[in-house]
C-alpha atoms as a PDB file:
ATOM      1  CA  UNK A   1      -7.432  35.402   6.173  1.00  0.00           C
ATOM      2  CA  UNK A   2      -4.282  35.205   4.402  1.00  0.00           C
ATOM      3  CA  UNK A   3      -2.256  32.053   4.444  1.00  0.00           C
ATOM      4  CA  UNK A   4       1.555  31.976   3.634  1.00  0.00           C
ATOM      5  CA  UNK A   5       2.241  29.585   0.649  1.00  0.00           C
ATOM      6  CA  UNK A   6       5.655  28.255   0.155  1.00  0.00           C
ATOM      7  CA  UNK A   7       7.941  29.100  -2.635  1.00  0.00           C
ATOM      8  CA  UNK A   8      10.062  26.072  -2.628  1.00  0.00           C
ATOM      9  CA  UNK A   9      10.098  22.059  -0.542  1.00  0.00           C
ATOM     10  CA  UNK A  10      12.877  20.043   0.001  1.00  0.00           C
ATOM     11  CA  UNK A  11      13.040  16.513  -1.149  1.00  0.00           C
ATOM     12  CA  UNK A  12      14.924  14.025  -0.121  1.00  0.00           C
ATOM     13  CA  UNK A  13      18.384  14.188  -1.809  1.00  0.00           C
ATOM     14  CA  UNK A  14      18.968  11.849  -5.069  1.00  0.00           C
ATOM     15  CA  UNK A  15      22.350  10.245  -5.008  1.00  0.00           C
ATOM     16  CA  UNK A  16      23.698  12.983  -2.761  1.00  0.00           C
ATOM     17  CA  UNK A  17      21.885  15.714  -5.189  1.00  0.00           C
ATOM     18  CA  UNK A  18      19.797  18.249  -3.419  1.00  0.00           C
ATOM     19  CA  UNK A  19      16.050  18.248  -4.848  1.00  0.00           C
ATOM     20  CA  UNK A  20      13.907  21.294  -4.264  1.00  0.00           C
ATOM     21  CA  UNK A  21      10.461  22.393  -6.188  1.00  0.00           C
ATOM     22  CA  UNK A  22      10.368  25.507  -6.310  1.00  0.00           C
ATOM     23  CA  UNK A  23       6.658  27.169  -7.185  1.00  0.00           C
ATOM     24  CA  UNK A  24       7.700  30.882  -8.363  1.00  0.00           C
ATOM     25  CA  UNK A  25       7.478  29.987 -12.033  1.00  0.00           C
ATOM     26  CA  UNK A  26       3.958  29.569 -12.523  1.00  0.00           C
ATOM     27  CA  UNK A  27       2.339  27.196 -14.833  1.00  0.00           C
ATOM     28  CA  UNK A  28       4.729  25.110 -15.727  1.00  0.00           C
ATOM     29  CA  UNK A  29       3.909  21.229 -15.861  1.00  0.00           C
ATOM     30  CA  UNK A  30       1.130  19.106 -14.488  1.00  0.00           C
ATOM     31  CA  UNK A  31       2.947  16.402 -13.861  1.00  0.00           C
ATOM     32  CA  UNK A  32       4.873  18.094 -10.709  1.00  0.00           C
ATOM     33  CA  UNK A  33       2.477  16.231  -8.534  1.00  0.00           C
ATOM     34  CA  UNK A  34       4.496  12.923  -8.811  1.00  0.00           C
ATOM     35  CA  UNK A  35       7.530  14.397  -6.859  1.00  0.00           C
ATOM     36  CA  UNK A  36       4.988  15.038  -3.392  1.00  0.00           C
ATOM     37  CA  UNK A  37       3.326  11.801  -4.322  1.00  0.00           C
ATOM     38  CA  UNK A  38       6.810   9.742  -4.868  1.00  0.00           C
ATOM     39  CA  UNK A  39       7.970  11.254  -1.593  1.00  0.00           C
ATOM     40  CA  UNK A  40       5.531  10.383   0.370  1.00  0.00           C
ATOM     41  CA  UNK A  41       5.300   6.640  -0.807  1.00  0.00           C
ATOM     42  CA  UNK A  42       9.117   6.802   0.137  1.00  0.00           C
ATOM     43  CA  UNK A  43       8.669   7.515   3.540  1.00  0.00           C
ATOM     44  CA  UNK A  44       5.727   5.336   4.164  1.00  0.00           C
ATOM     45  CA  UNK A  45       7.024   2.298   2.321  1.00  0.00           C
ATOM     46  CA  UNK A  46       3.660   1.590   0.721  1.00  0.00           C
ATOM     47  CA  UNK A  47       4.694   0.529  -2.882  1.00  0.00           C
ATOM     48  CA  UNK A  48       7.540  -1.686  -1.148  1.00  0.00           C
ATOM     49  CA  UNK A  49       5.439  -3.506   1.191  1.00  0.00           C
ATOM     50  CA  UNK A  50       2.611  -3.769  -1.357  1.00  0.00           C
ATOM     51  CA  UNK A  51       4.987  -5.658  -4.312  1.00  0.00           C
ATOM     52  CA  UNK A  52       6.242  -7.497  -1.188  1.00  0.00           C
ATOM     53  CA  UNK A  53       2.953  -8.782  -0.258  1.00  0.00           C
ATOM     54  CA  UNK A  54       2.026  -9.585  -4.346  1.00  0.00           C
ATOM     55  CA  UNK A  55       5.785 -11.935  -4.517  1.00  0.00           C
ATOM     56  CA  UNK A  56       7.331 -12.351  -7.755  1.00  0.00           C
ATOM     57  CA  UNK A  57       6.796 -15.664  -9.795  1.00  0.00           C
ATOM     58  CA  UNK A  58       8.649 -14.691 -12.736  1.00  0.00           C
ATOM     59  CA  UNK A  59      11.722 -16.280 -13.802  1.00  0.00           C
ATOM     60  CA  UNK A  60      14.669 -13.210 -12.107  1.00  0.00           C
ATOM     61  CA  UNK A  61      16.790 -14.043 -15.232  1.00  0.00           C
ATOM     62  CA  UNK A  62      14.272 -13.191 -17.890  1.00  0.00           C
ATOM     63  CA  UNK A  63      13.043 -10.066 -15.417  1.00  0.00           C
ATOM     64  CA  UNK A  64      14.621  -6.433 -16.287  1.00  0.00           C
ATOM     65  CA  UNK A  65      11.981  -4.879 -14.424  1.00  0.00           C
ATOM     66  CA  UNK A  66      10.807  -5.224 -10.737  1.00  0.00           C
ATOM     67  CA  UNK A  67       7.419  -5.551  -9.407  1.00  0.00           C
ATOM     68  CA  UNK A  68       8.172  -2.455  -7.129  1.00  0.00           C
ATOM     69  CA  UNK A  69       8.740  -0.316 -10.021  1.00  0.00           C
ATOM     70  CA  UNK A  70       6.120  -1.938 -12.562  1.00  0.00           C
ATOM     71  CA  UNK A  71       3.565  -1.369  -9.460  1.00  0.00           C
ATOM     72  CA  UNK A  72       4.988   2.080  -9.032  1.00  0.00           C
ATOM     73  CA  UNK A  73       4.870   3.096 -12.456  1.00  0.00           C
ATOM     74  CA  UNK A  74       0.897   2.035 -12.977  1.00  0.00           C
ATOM     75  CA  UNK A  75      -0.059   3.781  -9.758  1.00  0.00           C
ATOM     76  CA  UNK A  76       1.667   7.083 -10.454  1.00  0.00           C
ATOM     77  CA  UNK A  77       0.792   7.310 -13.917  1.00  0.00           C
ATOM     78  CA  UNK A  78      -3.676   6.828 -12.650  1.00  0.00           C
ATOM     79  CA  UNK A  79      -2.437   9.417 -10.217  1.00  0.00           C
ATOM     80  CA  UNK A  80      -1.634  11.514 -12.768  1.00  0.00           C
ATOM     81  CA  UNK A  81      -4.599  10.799 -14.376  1.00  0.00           C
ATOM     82  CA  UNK A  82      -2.988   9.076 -17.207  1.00  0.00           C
ATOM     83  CA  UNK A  83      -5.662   5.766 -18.185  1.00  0.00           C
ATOM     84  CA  UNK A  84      -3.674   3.360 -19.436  1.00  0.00           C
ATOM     85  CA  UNK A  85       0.427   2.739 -19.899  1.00  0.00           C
ATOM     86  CA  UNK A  86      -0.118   2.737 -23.906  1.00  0.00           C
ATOM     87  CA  UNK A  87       2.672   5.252 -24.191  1.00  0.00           C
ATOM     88  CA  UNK A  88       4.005   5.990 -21.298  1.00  0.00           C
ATOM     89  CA  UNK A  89       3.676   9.934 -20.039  1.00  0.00           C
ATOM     90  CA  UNK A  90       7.369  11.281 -20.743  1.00  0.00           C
ATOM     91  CA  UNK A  91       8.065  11.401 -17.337  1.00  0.00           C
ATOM     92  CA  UNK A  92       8.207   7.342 -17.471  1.00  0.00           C
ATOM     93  CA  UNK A  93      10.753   7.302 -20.471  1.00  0.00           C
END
């Protein structure tokens, strides 16, 4: 039984930008995963409503960062299968 495998998906446009993965050029990166996994946590608003739920008791002033995007950035990078956040993956920088 063969089953027809996409070439390319359509993300959700970036600042009016068009973003498509497109699968025809083989091994490339194994990091690609992030984009489907990104996406999805998008649409269902789970990072959001998680770092919602967790509040914030740092001083704003002193914060560059957000918990949204400090939460993000430890989940996707154990997704990834990265351990820890010594070093950041590149896709992080």
């Amino acid at each position: 039984m063969n089953k027809m495998i996409p070439q390319s998906f359509q993300f959700s446009s970036v600042k009016r930008r068009k973003v498509e993965a497109d699968f025809s050029g083989g091994d490339i990166t194994s990091n690609a995963g992030i984009l489907l996994l990104s996406e999805i946590d998008r649409k269902i608003g789970l990072s959001r409503s998680v770092a919602r739920a967790m509040g914030d008791g740092r001083r704003k002033a002193s914060c560059e960062h957000s918990v949204e995007g400090l939460l993000k950035q430890r989940v996707y990078a154990l997704a990834l299968g990265y351990e820890d956040l010594n070093g950041n993956p590149p896709i992080f920088n």
